[in-house]
C-alpha atoms as a PDB file:
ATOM      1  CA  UNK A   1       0.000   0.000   0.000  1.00  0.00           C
ATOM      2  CA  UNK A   2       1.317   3.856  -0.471  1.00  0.00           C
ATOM      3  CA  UNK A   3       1.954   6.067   2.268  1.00  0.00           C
ATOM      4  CA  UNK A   4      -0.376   8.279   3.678  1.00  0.00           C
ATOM      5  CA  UNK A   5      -1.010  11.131   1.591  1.00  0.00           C
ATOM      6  CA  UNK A   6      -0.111  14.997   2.779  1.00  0.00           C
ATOM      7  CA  UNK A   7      -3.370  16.421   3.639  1.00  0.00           C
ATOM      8  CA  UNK A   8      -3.961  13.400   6.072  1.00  0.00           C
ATOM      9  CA  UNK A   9      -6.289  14.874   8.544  1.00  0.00           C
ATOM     10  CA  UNK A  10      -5.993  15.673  12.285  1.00  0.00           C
ATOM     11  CA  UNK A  11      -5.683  12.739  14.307  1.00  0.00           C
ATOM     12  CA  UNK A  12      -6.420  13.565  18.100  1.00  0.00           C
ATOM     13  CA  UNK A  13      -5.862  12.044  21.531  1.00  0.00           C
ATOM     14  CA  UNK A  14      -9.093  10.921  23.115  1.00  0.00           C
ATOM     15  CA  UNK A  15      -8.698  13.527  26.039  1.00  0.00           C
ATOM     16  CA  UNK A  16      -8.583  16.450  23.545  1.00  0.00           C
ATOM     17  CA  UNK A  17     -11.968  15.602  21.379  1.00  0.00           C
ATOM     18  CA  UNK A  18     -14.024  17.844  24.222  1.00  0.00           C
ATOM     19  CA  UNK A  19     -12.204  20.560  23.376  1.00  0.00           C
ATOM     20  CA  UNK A  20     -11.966  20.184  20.111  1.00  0.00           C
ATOM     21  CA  UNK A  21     -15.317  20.285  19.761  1.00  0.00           C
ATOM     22  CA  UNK A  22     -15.856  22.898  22.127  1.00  0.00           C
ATOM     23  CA  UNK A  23     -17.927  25.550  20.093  1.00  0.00           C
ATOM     24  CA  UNK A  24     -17.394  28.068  22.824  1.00  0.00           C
ATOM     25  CA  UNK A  25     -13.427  27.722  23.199  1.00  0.00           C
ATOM     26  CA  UNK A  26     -11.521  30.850  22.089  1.00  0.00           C
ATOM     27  CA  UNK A  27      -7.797  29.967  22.773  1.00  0.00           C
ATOM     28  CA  UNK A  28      -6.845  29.212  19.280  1.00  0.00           C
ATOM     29  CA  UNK A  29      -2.749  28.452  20.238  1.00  0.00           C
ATOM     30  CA  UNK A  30      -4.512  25.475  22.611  1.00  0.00           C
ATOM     31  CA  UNK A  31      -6.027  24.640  19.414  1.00  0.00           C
ATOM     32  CA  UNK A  32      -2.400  24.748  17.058  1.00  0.00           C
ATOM     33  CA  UNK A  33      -1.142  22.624  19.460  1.00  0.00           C
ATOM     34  CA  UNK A  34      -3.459  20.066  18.903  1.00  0.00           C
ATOM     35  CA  UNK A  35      -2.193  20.395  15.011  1.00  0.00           C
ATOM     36  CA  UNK A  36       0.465  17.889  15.304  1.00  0.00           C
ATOM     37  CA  UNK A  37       1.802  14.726  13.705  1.00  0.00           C
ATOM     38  CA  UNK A  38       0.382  11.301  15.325  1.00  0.00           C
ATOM     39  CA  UNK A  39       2.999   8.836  15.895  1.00  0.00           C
ATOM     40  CA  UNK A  40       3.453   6.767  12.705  1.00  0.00           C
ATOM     41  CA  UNK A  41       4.836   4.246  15.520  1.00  0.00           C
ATOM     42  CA  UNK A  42       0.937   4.063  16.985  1.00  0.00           C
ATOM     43  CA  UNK A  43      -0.899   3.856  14.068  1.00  0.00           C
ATOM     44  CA  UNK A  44      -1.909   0.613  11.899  1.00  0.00           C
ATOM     45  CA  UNK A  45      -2.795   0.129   8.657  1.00  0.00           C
ATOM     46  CA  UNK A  46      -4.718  -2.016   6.677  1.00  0.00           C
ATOM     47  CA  UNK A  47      -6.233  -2.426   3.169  1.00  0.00           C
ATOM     48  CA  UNK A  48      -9.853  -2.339   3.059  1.00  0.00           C
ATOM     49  CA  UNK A  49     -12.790  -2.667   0.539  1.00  0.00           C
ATOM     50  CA  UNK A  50     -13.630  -0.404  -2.562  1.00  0.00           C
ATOM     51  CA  UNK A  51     -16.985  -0.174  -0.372  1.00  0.00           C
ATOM     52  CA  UNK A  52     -15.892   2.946   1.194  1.00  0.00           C
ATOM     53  CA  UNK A  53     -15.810   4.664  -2.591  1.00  0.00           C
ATOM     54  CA  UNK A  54     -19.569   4.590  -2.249  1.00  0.00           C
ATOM     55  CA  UNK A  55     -21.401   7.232  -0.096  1.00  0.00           C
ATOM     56  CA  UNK A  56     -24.220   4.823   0.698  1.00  0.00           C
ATOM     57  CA  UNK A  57     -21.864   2.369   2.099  1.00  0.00           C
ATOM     58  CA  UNK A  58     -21.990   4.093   5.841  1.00  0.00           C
ATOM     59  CA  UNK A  59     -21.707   1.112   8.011  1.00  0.00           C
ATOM     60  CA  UNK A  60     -18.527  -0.650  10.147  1.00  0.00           C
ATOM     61  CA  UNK A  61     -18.009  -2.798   7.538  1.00  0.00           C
ATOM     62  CA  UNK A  62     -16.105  -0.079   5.526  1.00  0.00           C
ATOM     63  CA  UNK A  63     -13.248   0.142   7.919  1.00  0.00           C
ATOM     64  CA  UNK A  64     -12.773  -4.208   8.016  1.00  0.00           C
ATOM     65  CA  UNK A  65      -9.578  -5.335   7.091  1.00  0.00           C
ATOM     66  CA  UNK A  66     -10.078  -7.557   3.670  1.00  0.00           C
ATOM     67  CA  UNK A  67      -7.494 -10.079   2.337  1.00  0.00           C
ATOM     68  CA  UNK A  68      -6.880  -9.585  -1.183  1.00  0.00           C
ATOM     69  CA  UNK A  69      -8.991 -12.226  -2.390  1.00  0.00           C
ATOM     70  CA  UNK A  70     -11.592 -10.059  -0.920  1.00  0.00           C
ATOM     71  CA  UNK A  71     -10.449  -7.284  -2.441  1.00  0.00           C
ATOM     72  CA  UNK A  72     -10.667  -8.886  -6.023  1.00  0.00           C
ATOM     73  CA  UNK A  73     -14.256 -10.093  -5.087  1.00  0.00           C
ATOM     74  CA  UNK A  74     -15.793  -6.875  -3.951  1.00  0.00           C
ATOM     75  CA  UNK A  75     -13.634  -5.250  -6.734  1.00  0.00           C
ATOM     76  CA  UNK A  76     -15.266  -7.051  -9.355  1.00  0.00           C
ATOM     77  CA  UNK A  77     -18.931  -7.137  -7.714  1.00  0.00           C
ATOM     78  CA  UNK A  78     -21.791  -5.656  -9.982  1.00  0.00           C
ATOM     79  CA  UNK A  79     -23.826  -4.811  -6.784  1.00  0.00           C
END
């Protein structure tokens, strides 16, 4: 698989989602600081379906790991 691309999005730590999400907060350097690289070390990758090329597909079964037989399969589906 490639590497990650360069406008991979923001990847926080659980304990900053609050404030992220804050609508209210107005300490935007709090904020930069947040706009860091993850740990490549942390993170995990895995190929998964061509079902997450289709908006309608909005379930957990977009972000399963396939093997590449499965990958040829869904691939190749006329659904």
């Amino acid at each position: 698989m490639p590497d990650f691309h360069d406008r991979m999005p923001v990847i926080l730590p659980d304990d900053a989602y609050d404030l992220w999400l804050d609508p209210g907060f107005q300490k935007t350097d709090a904020i930069c600081d947040l706009l860091k690289p993850f740990d490549p070390n942390v993170m995990r990758r895995f190929e998964v379906s061509s079902r997450v090329n289709l908006v309608k597909n909005d379930d957990p079964a977009c972000a399963e790991p396939v093997s590449q037989e499965t990958a040829a399969t869904v691939m190749t589906s006329t659904d």
